[in-house]
Protein backbone atom coordinates (compact mmCIF):
# COMPACT_ATOMS: atom_id res chain seq x y z
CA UNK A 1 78.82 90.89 92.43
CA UNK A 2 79.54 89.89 88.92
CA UNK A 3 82.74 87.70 87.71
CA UNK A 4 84.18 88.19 84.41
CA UNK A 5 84.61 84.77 83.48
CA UNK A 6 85.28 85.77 79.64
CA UNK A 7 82.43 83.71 78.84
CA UNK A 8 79.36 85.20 77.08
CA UNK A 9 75.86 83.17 78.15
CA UNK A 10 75.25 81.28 75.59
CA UNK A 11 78.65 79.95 75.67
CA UNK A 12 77.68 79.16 79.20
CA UNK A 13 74.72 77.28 77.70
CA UNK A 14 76.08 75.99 74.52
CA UNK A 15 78.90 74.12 77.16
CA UNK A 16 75.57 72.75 79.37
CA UNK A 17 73.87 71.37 76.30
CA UNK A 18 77.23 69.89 74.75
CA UNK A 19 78.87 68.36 78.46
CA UNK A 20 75.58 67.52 80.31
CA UNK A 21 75.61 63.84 80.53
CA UNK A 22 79.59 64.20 81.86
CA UNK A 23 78.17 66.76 84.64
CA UNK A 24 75.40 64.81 85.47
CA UNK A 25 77.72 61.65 85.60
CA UNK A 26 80.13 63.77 88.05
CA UNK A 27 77.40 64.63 90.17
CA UNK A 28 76.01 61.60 90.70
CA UNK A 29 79.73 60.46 91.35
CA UNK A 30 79.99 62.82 94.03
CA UNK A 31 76.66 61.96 95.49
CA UNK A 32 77.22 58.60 95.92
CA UNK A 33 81.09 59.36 97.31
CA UNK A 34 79.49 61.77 99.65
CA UNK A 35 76.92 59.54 101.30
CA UNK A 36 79.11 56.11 101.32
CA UNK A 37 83.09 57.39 102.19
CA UNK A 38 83.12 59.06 105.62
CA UNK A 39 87.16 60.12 105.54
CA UNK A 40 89.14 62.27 104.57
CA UNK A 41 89.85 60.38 101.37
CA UNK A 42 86.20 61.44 100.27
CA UNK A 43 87.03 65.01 100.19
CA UNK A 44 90.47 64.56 98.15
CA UNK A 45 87.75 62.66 95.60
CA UNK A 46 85.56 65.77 95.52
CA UNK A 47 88.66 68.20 95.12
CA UNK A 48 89.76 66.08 92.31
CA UNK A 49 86.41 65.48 90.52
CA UNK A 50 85.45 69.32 91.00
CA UNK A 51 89.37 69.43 89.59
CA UNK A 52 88.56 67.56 86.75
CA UNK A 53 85.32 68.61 86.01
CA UNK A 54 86.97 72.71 85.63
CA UNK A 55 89.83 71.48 83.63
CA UNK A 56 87.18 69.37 81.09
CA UNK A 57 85.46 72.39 81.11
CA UNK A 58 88.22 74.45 79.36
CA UNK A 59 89.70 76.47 82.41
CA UNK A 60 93.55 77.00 83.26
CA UNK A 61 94.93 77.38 86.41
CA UNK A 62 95.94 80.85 85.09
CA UNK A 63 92.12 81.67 84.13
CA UNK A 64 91.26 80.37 87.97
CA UNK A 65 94.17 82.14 89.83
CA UNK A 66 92.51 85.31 88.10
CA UNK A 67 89.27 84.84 89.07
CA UNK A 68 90.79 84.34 92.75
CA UNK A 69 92.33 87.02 92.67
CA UNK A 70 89.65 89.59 91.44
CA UNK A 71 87.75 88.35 93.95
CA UNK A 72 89.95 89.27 96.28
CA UNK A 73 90.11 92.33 95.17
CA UNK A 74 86.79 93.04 95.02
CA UNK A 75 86.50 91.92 99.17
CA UNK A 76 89.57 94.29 100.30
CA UNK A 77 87.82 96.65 98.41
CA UNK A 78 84.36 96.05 99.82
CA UNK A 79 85.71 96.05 103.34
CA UNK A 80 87.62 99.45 103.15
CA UNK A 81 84.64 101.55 101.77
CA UNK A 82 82.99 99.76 104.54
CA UNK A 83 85.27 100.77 107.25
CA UNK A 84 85.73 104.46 105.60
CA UNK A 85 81.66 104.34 106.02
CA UNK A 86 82.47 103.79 109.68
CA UNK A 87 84.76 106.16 110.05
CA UNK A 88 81.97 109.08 108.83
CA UNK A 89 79.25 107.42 111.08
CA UNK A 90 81.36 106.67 114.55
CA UNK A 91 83.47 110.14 114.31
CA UNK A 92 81.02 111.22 117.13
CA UNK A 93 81.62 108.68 119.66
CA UNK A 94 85.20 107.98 118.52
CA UNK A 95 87.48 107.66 121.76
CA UNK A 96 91.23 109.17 121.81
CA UNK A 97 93.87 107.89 124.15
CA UNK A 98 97.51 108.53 124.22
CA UNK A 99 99.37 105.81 124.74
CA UNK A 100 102.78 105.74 126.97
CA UNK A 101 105.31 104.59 124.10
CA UNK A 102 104.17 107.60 122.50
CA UNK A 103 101.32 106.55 120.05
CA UNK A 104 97.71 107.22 120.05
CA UNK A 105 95.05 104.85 119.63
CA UNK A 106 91.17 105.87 118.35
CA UNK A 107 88.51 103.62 119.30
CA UNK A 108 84.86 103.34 118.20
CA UNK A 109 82.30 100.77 118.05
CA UNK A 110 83.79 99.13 114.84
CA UNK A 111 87.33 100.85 114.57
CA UNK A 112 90.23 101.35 116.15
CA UNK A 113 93.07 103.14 115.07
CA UNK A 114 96.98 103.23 116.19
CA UNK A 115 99.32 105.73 114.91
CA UNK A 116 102.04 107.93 115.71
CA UNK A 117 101.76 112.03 116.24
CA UNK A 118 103.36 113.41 113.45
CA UNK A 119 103.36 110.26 110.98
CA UNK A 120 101.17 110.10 107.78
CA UNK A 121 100.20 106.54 108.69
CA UNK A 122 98.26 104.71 111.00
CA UNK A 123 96.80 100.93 111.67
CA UNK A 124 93.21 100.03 110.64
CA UNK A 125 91.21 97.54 112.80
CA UNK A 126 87.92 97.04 111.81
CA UNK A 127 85.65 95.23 113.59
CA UNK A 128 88.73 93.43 115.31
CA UNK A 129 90.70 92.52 111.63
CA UNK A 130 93.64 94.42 111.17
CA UNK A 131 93.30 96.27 107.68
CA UNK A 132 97.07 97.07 107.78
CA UNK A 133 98.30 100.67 107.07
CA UNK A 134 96.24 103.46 105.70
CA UNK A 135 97.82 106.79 104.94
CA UNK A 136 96.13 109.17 106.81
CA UNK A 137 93.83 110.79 104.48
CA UNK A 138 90.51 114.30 105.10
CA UNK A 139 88.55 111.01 106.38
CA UNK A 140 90.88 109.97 108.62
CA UNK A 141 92.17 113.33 110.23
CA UNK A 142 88.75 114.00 110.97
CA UNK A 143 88.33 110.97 112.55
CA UNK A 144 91.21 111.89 114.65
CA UNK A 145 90.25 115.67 114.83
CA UNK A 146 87.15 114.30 116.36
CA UNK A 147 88.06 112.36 118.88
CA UNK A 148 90.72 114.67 120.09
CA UNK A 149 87.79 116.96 120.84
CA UNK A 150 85.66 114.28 122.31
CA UNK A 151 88.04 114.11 124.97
């Protein structure tokens, strides 16, 4: 997984050679706050050291929240091919119940899906996280297909 930091590596570098006796002064700062505090105040000296050291470094909040946030991204992401994966491998032994409010629920080893009869919706657990709704897509009506038929 790469990060787009909008930094080319020999700006990376260039930084390094220009800032490297105030990063090795912060790290040894953090060393020796490490080792000697043992409270809570030590770790609001890390967060605002670490703080200090990004904002010396040229990054806004802004540039931060971003990377955050594509990060994010890039998990959600990672997590639904993932479970879509699932759905393809665990159609097979993919368990249908009807419930009595009038929903359905699909189990398998690493998914379990609740939706209504009729709707174009349903809820995605995966591995017991809730993925939130998912439209129901050819993936996931053959899920369902499937484990009507397993029945």
């Amino acid at each position: 997984m790469s990060f787009d930091f909008n930094y080319d590596t020999e700006t990376w570098l260039q930084f390094f050679k220009d800032k490297w006796l105030f990063l090795l002064i912060a790290l040894i700062v953090l060393f020796i706050v490490v080792r000697i505090v043992k409270t809570v105040v030590k770790w609001l000296v890390v967060v605002v050291i670490i703080a200090a050291v990004i904002v010396y470094s040229g990054y806004s909040l802004e540039d931060l929240k971003s990377i955050g946030s594509t990060i994010g991204t890039k998990v959600a992401e990672s997590v639904k091919q993932e479970a879509v994966s699932a759905m393809a491998g665990e159609a097979k032994d993919a368990k249908y119940t009807s419930n009595g409010d009038g929903t359905f629920t699909i189990t398998t080893k690493n998914l379990e899906l609740v939706g209504t009869p009729g709707d174009n919706e349903v809820k995605v657990s995966f591995r017991g996280t809730s993925l939130g709704k998912w439209k129901i897509d050819d993936t996931i009506q053959s899920l369902i297909d499937q484990a009507k038929k397993n029945v």
